[in-house]
PDB file of N, CA and C in Angstrom:
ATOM      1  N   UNK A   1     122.501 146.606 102.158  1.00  0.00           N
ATOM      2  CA  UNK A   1     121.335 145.794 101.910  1.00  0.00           C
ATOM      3  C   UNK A   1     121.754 144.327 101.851  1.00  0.00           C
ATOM      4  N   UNK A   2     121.080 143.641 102.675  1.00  0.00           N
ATOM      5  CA  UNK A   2     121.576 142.141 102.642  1.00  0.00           C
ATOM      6  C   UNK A   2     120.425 140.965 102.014  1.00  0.00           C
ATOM      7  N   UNK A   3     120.688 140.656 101.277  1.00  0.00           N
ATOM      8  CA  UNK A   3     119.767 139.716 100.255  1.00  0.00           C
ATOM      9  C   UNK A   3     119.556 138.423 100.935  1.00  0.00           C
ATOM     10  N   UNK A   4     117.836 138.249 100.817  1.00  0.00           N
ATOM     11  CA  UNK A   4     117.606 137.027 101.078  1.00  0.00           C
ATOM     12  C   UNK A   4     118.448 135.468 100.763  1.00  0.00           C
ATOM     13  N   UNK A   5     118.189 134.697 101.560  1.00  0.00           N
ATOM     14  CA  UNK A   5     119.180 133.224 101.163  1.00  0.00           C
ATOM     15  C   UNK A   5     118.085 132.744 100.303  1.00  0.00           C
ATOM     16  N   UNK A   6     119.023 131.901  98.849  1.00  0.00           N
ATOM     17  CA  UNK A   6     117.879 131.675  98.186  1.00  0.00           C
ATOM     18  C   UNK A   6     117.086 130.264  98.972  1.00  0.00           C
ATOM     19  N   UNK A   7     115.720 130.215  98.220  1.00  0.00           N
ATOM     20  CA  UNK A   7     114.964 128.868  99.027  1.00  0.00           C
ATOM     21  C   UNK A   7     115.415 128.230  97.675  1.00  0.00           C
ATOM     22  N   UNK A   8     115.562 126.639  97.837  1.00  0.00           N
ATOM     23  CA  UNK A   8     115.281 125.582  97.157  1.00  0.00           C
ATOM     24  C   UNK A   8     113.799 125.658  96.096  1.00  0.00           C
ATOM     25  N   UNK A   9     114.222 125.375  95.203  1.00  0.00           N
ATOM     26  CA  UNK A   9     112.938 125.481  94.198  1.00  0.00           C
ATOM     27  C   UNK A   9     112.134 124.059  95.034  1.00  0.00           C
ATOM     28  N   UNK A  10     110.533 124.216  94.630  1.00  0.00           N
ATOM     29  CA  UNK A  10     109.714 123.667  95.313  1.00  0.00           C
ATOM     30  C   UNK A  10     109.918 122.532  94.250  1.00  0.00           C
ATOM     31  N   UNK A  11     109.555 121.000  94.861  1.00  0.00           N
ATOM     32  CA  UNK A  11     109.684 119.977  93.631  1.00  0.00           C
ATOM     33  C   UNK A  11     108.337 119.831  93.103  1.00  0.00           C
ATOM     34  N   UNK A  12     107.821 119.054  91.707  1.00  0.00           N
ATOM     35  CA  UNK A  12     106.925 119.051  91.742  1.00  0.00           C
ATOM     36  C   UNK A  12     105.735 118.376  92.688  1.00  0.00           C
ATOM     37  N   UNK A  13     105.803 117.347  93.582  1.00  0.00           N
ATOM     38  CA  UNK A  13     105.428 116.429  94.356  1.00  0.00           C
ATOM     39  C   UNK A  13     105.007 117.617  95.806  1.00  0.00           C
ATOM     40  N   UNK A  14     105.774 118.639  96.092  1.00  0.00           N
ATOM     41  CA  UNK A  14     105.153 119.669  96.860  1.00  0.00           C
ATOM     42  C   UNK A  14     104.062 120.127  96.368  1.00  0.00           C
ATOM     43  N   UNK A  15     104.088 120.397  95.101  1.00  0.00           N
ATOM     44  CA  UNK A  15     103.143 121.294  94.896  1.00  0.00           C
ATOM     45  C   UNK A  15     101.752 121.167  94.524  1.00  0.00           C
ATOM     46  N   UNK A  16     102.070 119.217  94.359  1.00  0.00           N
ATOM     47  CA  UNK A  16     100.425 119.042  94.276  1.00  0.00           C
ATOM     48  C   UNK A  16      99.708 118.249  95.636  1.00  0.00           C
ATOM     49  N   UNK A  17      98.472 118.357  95.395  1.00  0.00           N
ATOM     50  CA  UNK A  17      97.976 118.412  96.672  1.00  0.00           C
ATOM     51  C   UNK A  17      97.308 116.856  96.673  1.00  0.00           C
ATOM     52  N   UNK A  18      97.071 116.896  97.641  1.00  0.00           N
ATOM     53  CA  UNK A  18      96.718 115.725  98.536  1.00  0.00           C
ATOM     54  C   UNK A  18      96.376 114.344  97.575  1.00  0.00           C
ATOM     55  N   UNK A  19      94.791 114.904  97.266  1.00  0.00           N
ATOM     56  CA  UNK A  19      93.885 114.121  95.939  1.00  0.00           C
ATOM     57  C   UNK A  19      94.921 113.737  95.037  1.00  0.00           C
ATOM     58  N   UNK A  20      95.544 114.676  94.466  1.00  0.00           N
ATOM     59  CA  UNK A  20      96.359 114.090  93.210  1.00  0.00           C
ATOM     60  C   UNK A  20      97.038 113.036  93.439  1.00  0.00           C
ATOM     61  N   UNK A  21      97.873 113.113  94.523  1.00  0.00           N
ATOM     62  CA  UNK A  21      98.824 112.341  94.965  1.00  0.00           C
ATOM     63  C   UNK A  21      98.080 111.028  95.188  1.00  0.00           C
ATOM     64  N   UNK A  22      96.981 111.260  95.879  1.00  0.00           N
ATOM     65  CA  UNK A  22      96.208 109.805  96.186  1.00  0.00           C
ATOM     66  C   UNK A  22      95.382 108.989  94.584  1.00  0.00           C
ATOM     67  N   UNK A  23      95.104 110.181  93.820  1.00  0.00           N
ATOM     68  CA  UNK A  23      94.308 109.503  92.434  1.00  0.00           C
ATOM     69  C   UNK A  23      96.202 109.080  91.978  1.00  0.00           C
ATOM     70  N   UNK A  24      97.019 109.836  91.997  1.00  0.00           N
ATOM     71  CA  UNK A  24      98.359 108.996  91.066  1.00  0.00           C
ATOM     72  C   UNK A  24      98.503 107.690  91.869  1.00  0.00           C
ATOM     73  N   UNK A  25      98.423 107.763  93.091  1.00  0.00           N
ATOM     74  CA  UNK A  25      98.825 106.327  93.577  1.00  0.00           C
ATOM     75  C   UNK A  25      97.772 105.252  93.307  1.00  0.00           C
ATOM     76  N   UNK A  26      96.706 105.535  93.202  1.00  0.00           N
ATOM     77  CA  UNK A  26      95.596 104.449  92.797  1.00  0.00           C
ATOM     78  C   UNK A  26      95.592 104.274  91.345  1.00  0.00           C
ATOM     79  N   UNK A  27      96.396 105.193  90.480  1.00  0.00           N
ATOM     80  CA  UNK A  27      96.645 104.864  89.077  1.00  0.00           C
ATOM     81  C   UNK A  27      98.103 103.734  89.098  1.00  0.00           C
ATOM     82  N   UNK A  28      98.784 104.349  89.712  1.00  0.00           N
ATOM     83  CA  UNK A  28      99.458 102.885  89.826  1.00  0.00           C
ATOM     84  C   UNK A  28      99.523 101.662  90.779  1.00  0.00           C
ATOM     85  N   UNK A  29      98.951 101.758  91.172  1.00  0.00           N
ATOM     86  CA  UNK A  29      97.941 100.875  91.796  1.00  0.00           C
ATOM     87  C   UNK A  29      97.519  99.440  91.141  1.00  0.00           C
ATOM     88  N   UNK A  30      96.286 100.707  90.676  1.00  0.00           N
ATOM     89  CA  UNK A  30      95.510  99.509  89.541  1.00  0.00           C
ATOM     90  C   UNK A  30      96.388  99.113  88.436  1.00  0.00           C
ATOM     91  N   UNK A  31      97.395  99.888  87.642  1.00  0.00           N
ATOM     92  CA  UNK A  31      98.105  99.021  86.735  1.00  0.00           C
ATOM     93  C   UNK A  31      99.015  98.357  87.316  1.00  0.00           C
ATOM     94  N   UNK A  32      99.589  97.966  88.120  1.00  0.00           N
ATOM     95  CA  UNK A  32      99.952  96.633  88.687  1.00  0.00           C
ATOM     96  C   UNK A  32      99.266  95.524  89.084  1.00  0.00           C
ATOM     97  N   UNK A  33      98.085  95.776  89.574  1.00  0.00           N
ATOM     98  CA  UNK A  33      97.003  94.761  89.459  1.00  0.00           C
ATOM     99  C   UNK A  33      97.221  94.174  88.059  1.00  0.00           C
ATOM    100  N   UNK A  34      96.583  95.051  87.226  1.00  0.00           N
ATOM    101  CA  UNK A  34      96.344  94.713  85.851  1.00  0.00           C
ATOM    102  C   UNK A  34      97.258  94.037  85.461  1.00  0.00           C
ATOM    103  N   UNK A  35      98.980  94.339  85.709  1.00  0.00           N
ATOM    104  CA  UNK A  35     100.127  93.729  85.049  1.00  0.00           C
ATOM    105  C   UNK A  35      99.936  92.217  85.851  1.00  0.00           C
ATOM    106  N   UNK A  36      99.750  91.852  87.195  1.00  0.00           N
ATOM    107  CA  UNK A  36      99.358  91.017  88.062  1.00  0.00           C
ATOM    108  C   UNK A  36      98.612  90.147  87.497  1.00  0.00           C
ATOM    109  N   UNK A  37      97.407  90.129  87.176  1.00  0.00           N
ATOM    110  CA  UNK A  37      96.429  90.033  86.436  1.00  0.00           C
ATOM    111  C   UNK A  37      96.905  89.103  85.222  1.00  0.00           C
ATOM    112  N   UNK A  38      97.451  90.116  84.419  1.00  0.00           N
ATOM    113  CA  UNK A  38      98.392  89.558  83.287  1.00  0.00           C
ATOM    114  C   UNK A  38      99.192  88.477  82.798  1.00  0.00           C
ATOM    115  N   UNK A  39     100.041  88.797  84.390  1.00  0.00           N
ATOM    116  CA  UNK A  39     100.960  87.822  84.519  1.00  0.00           C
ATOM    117  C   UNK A  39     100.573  86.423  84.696  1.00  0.00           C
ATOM    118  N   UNK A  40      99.836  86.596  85.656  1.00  0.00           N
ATOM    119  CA  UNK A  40      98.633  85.114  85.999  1.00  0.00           C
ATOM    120  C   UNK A  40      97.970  84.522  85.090  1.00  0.00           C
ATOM    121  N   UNK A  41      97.405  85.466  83.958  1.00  0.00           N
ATOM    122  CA  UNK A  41      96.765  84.753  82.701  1.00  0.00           C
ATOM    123  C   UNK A  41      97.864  83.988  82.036  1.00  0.00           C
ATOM    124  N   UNK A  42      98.828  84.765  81.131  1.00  0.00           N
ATOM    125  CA  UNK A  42     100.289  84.117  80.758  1.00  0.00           C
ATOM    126  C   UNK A  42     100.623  82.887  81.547  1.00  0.00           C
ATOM    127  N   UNK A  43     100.647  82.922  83.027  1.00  0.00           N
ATOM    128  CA  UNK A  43     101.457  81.696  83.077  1.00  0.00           C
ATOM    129  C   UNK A  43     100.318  80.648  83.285  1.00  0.00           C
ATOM    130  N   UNK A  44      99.319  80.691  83.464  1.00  0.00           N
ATOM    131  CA  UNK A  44      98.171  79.605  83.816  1.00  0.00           C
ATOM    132  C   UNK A  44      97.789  78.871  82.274  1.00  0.00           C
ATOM    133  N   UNK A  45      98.406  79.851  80.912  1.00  0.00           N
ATOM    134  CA  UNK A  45      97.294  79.623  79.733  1.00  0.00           C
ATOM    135  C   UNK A  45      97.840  78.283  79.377  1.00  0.00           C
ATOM    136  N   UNK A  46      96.851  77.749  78.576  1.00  0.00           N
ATOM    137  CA  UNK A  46      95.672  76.821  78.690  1.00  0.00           C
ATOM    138  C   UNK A  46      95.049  76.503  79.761  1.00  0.00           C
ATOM    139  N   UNK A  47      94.269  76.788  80.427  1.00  0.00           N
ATOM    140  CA  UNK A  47      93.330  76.221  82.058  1.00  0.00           C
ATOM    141  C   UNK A  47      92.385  76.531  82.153  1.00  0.00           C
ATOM    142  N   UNK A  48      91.671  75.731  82.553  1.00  0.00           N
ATOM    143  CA  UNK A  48      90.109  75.673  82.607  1.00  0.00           C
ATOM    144  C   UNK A  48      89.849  76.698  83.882  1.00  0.00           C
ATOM    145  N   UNK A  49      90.581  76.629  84.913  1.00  0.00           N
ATOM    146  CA  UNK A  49      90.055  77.485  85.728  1.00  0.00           C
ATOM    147  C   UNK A  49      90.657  79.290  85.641  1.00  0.00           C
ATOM    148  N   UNK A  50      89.324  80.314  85.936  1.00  0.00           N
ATOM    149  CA  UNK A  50      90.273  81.647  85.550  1.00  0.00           C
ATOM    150  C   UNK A  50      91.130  81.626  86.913  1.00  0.00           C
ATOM    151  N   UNK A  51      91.279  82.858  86.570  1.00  0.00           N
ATOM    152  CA  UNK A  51      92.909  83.307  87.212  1.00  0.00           C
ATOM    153  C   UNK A  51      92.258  84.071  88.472  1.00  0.00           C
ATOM    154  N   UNK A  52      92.740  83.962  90.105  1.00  0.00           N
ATOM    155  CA  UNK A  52      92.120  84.953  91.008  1.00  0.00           C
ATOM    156  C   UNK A  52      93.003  85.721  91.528  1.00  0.00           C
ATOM    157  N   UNK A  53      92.680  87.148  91.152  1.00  0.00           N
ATOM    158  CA  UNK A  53      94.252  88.229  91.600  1.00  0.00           C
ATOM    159  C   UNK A  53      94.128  88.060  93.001  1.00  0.00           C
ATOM    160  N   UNK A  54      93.223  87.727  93.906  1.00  0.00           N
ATOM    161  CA  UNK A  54      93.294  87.796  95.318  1.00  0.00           C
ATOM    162  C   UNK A  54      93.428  86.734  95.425  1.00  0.00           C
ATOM    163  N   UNK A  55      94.434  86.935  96.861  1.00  0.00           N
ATOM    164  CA  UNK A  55      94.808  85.607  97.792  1.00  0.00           C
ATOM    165  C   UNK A  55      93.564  85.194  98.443  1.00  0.00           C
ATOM    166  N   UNK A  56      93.538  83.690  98.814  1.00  0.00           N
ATOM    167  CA  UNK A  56      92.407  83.208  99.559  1.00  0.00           C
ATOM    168  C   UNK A  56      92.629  83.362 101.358  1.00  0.00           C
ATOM    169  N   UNK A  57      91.602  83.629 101.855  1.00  0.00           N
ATOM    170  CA  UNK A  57      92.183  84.021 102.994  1.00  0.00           C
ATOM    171  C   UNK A  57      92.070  82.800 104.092  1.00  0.00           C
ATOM    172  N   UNK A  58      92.628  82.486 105.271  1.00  0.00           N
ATOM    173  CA  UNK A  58      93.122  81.436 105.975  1.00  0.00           C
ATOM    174  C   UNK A  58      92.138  81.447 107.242  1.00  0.00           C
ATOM    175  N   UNK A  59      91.113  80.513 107.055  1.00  0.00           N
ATOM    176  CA  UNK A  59      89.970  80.900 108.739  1.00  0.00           C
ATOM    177  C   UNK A  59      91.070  80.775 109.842  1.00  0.00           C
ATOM    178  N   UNK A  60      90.589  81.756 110.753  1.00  0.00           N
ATOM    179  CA  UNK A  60      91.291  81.108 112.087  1.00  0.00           C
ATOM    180  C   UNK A  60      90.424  80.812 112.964  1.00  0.00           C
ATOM    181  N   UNK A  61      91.148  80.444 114.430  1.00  0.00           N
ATOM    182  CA  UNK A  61      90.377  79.896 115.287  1.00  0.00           C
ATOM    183  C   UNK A  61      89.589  81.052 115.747  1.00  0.00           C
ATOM    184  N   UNK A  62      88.321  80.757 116.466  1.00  0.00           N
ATOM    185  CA  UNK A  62      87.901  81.826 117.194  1.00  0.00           C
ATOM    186  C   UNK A  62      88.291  82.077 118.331  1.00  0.00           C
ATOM    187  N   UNK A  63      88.503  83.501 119.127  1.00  0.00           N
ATOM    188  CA  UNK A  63      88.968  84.135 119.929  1.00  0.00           C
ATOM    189  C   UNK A  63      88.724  83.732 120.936  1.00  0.00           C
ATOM    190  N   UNK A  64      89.260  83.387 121.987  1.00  0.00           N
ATOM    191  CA  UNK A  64      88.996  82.167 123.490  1.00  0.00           C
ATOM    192  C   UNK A  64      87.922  83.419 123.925  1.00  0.00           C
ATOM    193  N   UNK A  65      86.773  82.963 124.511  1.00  0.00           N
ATOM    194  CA  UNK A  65      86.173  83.764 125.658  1.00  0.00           C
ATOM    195  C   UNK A  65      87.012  83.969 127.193  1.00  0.00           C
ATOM    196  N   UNK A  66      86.725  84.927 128.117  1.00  0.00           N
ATOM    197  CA  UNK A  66      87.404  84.891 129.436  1.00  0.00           C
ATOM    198  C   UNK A  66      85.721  84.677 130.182  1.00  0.00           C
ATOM    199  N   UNK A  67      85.727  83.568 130.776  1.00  0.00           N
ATOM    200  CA  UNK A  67      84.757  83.029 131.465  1.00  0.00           C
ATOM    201  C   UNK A  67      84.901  83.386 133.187  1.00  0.00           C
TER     202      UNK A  67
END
């Protein structure tokens, strides 16, 4: 009788599924924002203006037409 080869135990990160993986990554996610967030209050304090976690974004030119 010849015995199976053992398998590798499954890790936990196999075994959960999809959603989880995507709600854990949007949990850390958002607390880096938040620490982000944080950080920006701390170093701005005293200032009249609040703090904006988003970058401002840069117009560009518009796209040449082919005439």
């Amino acid at each position: 009788m010849t015995k199976a080869p053992n398998k590798p135990a499954k890790s936990e990160s196999d075994t959960k599924s999809s959603a989880v993986r995507s709600l854990e990554k949007e949990e850390r996610d958002k607390a880096n924002r938040e620490e982000a967030l944080d950080e920006g209050l701390a170093d701005t304090f005293p200032a009249s203006d609040p703090v904006s976690v988003t970058e401002p974004s840069v117009p560009g030119r518009p796209d040449k037409k082919d005439k």
